[in-house]
C-alpha atoms as a PDB file:
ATOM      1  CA  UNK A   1      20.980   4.730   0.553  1.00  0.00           C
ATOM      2  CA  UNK A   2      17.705   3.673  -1.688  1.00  0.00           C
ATOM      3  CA  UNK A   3      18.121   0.847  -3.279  1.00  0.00           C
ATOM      4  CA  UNK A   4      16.991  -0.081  -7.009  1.00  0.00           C
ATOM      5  CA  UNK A   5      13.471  -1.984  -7.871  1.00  0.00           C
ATOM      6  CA  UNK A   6      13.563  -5.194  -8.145  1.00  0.00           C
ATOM      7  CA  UNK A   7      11.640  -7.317 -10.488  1.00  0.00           C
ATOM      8  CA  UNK A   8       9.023  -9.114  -8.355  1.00  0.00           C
ATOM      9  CA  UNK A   9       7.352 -12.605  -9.180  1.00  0.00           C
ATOM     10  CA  UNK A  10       3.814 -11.692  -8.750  1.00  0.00           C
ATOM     11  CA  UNK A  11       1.629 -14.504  -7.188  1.00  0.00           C
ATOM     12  CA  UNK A  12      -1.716 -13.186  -8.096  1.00  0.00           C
ATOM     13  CA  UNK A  13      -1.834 -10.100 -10.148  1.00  0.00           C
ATOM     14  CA  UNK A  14      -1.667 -10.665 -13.967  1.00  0.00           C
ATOM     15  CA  UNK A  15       0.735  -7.631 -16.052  1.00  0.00           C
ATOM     16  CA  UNK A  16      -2.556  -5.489 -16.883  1.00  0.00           C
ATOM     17  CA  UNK A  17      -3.897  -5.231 -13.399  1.00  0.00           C
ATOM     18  CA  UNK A  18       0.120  -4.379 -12.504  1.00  0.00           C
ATOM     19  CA  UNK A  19       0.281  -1.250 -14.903  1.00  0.00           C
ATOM     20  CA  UNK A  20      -2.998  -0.739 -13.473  1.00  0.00           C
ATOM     21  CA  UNK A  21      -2.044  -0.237  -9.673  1.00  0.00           C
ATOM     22  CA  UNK A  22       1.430   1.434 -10.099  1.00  0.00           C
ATOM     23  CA  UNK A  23      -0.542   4.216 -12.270  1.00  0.00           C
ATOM     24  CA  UNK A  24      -3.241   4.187  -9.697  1.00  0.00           C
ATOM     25  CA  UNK A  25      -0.938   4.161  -6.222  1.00  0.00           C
ATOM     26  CA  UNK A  26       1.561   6.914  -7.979  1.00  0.00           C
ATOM     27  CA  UNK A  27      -1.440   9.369  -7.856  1.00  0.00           C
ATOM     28  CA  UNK A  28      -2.748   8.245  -4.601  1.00  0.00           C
ATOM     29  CA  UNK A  29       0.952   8.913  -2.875  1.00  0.00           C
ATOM     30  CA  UNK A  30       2.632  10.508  -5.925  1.00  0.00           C
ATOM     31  CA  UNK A  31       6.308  10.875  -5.823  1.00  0.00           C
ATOM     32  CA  UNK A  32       7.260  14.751  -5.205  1.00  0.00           C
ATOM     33  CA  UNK A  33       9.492  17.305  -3.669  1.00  0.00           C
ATOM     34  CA  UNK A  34       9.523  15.145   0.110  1.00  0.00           C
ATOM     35  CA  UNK A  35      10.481  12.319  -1.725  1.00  0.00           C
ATOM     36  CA  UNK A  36       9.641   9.075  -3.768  1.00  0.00           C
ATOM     37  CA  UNK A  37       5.871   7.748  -3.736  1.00  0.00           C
ATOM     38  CA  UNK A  38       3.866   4.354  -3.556  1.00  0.00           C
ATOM     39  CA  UNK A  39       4.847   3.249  -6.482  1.00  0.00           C
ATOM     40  CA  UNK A  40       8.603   3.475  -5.855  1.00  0.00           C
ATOM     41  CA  UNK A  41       7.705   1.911  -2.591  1.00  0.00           C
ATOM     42  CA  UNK A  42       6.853  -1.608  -4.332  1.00  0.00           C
ATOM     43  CA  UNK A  43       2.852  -0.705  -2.833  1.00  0.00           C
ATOM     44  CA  UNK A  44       1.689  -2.387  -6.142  1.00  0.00           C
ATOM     45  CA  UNK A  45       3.809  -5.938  -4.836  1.00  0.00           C
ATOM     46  CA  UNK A  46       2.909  -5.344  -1.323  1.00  0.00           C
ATOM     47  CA  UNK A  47      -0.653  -4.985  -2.487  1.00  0.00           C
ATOM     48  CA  UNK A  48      -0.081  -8.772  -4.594  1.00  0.00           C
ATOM     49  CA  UNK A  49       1.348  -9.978  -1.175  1.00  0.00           C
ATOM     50  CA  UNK A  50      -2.220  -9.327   0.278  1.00  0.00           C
ATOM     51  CA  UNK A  51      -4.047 -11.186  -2.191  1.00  0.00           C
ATOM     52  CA  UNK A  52      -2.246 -14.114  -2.379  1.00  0.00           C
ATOM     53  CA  UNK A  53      -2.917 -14.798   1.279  1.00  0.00           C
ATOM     54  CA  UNK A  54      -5.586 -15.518   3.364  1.00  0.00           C
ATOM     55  CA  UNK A  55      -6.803 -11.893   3.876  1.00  0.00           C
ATOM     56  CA  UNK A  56      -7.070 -11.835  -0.381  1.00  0.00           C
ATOM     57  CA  UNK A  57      -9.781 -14.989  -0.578  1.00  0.00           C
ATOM     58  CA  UNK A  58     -11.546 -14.509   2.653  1.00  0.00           C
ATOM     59  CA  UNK A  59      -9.747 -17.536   4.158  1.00  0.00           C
ATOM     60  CA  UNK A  60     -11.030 -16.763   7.848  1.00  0.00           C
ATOM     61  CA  UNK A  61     -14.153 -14.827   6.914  1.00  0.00           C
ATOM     62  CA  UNK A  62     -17.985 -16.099   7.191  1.00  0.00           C
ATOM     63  CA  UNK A  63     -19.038 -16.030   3.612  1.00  0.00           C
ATOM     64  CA  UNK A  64     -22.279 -17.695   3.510  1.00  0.00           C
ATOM     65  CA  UNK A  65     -24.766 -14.709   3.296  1.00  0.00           C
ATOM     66  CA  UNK A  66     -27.000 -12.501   3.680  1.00  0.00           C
ATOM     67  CA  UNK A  67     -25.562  -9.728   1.706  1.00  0.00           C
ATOM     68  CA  UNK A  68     -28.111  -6.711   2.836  1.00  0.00           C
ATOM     69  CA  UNK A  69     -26.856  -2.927   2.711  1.00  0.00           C
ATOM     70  CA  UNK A  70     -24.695  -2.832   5.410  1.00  0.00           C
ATOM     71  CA  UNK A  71     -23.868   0.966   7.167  1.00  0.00           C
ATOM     72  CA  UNK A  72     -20.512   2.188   7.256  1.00  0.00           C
ATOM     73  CA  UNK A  73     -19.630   1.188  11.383  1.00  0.00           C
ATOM     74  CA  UNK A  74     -20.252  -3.147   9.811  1.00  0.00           C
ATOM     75  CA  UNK A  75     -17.295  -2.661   8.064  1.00  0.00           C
ATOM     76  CA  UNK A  76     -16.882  -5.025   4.656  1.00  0.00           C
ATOM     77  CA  UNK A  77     -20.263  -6.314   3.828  1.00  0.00           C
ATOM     78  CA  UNK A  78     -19.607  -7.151  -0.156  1.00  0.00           C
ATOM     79  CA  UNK A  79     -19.607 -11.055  -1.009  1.00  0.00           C
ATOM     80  CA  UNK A  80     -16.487 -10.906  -3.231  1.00  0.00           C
ATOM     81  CA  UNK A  81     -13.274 -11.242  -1.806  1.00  0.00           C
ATOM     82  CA  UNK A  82     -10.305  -8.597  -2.312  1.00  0.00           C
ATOM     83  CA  UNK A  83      -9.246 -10.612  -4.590  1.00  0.00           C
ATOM     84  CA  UNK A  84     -12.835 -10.815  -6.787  1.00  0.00           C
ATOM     85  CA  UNK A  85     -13.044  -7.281  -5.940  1.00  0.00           C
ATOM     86  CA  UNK A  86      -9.670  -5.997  -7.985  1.00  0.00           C
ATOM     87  CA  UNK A  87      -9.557  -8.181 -10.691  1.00  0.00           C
ATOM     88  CA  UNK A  88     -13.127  -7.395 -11.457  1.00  0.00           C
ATOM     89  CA  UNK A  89     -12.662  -3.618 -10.754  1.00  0.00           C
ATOM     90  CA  UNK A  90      -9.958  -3.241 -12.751  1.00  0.00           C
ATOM     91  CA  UNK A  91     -11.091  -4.696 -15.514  1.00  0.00           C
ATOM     92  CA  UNK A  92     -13.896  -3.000 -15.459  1.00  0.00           C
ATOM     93  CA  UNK A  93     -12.429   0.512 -14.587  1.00  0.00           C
ATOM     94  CA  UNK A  94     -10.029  -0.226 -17.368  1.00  0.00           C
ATOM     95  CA  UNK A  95     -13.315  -0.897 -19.412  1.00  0.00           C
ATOM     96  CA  UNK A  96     -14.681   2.783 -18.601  1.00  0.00           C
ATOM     97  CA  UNK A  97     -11.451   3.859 -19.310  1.00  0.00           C
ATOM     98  CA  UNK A  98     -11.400   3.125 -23.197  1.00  0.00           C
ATOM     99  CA  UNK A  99     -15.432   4.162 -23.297  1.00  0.00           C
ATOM    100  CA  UNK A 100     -14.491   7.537 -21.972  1.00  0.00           C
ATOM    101  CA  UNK A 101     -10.947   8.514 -22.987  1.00  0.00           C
ATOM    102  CA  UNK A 102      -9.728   5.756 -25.600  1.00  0.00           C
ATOM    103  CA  UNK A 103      -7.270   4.308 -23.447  1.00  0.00           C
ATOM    104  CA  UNK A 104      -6.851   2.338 -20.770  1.00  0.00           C
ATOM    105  CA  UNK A 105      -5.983   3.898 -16.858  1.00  0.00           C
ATOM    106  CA  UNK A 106      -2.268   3.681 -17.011  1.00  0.00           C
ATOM    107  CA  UNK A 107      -1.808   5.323 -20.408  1.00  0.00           C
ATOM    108  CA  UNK A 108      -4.371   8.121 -19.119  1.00  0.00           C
ATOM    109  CA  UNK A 109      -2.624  11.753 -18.478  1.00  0.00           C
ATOM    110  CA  UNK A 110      -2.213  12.210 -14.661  1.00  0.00           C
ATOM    111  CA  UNK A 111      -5.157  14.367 -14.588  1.00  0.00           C
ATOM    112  CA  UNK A 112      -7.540  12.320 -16.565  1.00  0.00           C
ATOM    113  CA  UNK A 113      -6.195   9.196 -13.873  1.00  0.00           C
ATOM    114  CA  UNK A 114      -7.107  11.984 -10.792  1.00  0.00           C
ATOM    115  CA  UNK A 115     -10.737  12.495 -12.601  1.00  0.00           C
ATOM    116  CA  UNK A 116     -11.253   8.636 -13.222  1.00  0.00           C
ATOM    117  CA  UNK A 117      -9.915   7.964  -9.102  1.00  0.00           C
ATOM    118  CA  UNK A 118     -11.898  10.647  -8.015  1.00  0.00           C
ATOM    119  CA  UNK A 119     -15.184   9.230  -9.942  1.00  0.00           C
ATOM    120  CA  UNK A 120     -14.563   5.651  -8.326  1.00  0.00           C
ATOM    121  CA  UNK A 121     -14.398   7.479  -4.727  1.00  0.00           C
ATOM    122  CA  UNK A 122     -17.489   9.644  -5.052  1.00  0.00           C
ATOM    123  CA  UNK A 123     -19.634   6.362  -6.659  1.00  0.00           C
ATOM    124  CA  UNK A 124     -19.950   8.339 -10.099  1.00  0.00           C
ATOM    125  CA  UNK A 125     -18.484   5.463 -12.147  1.00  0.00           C
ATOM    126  CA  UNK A 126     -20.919   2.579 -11.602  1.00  0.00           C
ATOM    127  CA  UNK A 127     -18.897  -0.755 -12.227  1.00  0.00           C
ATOM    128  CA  UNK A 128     -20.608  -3.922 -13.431  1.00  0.00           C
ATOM    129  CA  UNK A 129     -19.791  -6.026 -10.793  1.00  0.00           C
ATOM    130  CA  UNK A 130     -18.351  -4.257  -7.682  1.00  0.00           C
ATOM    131  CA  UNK A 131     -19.290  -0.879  -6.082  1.00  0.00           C
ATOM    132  CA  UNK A 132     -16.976   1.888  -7.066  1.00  0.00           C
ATOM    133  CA  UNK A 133     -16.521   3.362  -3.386  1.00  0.00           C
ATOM    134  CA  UNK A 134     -15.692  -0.357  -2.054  1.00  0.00           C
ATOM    135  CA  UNK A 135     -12.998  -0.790  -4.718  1.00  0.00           C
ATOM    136  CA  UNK A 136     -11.479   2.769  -4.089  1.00  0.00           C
ATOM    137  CA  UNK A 137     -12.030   2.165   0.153  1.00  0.00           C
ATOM    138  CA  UNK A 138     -10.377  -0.738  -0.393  1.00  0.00           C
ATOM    139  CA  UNK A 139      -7.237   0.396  -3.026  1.00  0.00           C
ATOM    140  CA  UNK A 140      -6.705   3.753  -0.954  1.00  0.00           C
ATOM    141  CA  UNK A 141      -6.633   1.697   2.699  1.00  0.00           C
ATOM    142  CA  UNK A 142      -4.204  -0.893   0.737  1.00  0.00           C
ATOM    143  CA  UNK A 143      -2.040   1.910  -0.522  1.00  0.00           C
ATOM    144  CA  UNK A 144      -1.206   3.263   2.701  1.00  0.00           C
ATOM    145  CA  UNK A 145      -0.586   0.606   4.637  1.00  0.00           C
ATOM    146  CA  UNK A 146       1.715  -0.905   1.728  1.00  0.00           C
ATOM    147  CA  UNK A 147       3.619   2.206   2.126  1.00  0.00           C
ATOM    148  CA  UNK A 148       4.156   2.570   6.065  1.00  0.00           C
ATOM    149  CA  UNK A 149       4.062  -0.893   6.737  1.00  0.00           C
ATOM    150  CA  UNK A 150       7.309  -2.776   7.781  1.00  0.00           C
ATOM    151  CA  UNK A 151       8.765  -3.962   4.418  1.00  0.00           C
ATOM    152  CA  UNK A 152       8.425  -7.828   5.577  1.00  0.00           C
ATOM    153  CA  UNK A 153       4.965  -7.260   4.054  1.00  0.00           C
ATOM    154  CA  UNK A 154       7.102  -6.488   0.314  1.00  0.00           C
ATOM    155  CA  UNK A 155       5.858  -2.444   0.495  1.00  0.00           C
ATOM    156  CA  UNK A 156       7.997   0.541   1.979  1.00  0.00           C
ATOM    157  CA  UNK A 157      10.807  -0.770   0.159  1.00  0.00           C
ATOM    158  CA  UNK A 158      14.058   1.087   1.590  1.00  0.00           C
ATOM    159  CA  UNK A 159      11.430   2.223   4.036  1.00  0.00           C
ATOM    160  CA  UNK A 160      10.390   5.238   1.887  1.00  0.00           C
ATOM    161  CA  UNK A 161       7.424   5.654   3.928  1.00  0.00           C
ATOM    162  CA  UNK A 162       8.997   5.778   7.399  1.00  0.00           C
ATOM    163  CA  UNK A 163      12.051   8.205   6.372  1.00  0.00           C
ATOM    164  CA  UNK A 164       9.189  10.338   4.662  1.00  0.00           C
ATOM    165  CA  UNK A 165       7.469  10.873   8.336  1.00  0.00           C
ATOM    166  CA  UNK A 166      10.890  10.538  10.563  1.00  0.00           C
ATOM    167  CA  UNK A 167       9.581   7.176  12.275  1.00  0.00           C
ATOM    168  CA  UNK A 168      12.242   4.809  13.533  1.00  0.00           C
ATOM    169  CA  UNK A 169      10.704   1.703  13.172  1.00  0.00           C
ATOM    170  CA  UNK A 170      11.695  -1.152  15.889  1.00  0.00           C
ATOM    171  CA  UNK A 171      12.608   0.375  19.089  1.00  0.00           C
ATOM    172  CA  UNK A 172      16.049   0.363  20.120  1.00  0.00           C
ATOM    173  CA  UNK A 173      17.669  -0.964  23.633  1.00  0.00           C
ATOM    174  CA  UNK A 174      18.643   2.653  24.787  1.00  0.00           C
ATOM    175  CA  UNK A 175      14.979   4.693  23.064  1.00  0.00           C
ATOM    176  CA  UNK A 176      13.669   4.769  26.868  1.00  0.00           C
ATOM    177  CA  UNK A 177      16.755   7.200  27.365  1.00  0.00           C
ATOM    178  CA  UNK A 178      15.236   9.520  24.680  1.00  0.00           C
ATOM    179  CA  UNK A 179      11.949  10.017  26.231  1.00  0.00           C
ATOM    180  CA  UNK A 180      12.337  12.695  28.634  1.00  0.00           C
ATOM    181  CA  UNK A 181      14.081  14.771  26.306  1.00  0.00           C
ATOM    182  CA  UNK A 182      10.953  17.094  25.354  1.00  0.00           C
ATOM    183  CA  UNK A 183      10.999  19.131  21.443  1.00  0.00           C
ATOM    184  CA  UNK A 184      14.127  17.014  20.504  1.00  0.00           C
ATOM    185  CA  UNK A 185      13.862  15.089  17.079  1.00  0.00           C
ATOM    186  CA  UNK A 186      14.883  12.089  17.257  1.00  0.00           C
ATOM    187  CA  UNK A 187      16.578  11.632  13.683  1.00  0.00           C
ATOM    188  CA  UNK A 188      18.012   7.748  13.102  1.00  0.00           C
ATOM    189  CA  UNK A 189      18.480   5.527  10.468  1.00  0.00           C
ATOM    190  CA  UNK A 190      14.758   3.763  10.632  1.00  0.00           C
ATOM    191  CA  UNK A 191      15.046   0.027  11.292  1.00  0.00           C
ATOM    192  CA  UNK A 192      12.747  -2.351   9.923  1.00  0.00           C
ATOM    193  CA  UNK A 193      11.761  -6.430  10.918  1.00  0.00           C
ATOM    194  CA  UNK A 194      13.010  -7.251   8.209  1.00  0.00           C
ATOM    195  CA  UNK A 195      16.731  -5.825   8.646  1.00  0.00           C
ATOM    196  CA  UNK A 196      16.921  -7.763  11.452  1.00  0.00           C
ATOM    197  CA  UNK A 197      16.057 -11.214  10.741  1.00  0.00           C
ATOM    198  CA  UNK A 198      18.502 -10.485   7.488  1.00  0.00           C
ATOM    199  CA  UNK A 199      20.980  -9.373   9.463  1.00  0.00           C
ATOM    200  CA  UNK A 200      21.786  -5.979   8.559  1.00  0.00           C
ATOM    201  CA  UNK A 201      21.248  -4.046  11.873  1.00  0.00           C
ATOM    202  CA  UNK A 202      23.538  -4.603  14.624  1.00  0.00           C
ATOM    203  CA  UNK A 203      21.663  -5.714  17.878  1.00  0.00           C
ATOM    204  CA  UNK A 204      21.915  -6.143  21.701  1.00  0.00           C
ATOM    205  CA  UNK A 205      22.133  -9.193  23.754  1.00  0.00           C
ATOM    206  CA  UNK A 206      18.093  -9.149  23.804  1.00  0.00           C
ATOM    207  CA  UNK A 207      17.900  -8.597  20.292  1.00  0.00           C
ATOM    208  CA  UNK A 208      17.127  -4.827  20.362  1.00  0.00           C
ATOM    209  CA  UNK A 209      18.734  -3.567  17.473  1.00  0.00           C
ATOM    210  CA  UNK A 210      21.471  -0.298  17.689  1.00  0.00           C
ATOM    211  CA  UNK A 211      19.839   3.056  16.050  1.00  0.00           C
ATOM    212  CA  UNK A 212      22.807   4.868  13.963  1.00  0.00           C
ATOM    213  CA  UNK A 213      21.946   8.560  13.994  1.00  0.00           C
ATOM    214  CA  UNK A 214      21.427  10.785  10.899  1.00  0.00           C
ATOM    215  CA  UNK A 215      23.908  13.587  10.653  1.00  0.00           C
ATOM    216  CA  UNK A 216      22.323  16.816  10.344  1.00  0.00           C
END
């Protein structure tokens, strides 16, 4: 059923800042008992995805200042764009990193990488360039929607995510059928975008696709 990693061509993240987010996103949604994690869900490519478009440079966004305090209902106030804001922070996390243990973040035990994420969410590592809380905000937010997303976005690979919460992705022709049928799970084979514009779900004449249920 899971498929096998593939090697991704990364469009804006350099090898460093790579090591960097798998290490980071494995302790954010580690890989356990339910299952694999974010970093066996590609969330470090889906994350690359994100700053190679227009989201990562601010390509729609008013950039021309002020930059006051902003509170936390204003939403992004910081003048770098996500894609300012993780090469900085990494390099300078990465920085702290060797200051404090010797090594950089992905060669850290998992505990010393759970004391250095918790520092960056709580504001207690103060980077040069970047707030700490923004970067983590913005890493933690990234990681989760890399891993539930639909995996036309290049995260949720094998759709890790949705089998880890039971969610069937695109609705099927006959789902309305389901609905009055009250404390019954309904277990299918999740189906993603992307299996349908490649052609590996069957689908109606409307282009619903055909849920194959999971044997219990």
């Amino acid at each position: 059923m899971e498929e096998s990693a593939a090697a991704h061509a990364y469009g804006y993240l350099i090898q460093p800042e790579v090591r960097f987010l798998d290490a980071a996103v494995a302790r954010l949604i580690p890989a356990d008992e339910l299952g694999p994690g974010a970093k066996e869900a590609d969330v470090t490519y889906f994350i690359d995805r994100q700053l190679v478009s227009s989201w990562g440079t601010h390509g729609r966004n008013y950039r021309m200042g002020p930059w006051p305090e902003g509170t936390p209902q204003q939403g992004f106030q910081s003048p770098l764009t996500p894609q300012e804001i993780y090469r900085a922070a990494i390099r300078e996390t990465n920085i702290y990193c060797n200051k404090q243990y010797g090594k950089r973040f992905d060669l850290l035990a998992p505990e010393q990488q759970d004391e250095v994420l918790h520092g960056l969410e709580d504001g207690k590592i103060e980077l040069e360039s970047v707030s700490s809380k923004l970067f983590f905000g913005l890493l933690l937010r990234n990681t989760e929607e890399g891993f539930f997303s639909d995996p036309m976005y290049g995260g949720n690979r094998d759709k890790i995510g949705w089998r880890l919460i039971g969610f069937p992705g695109v609705a099927a022709s006959d789902y309305a059928q389901h609905m009055e049928e009250y404390n019954v799970p309904y277990r299918v084979e999740p189906v993603s975008i992307l299996d349908i514009e490649q052609k590996r779900v069957q689908v109606d004449a409307q282009g619903y696709p055909k849920h194959v249920k999971l044997k219990d």
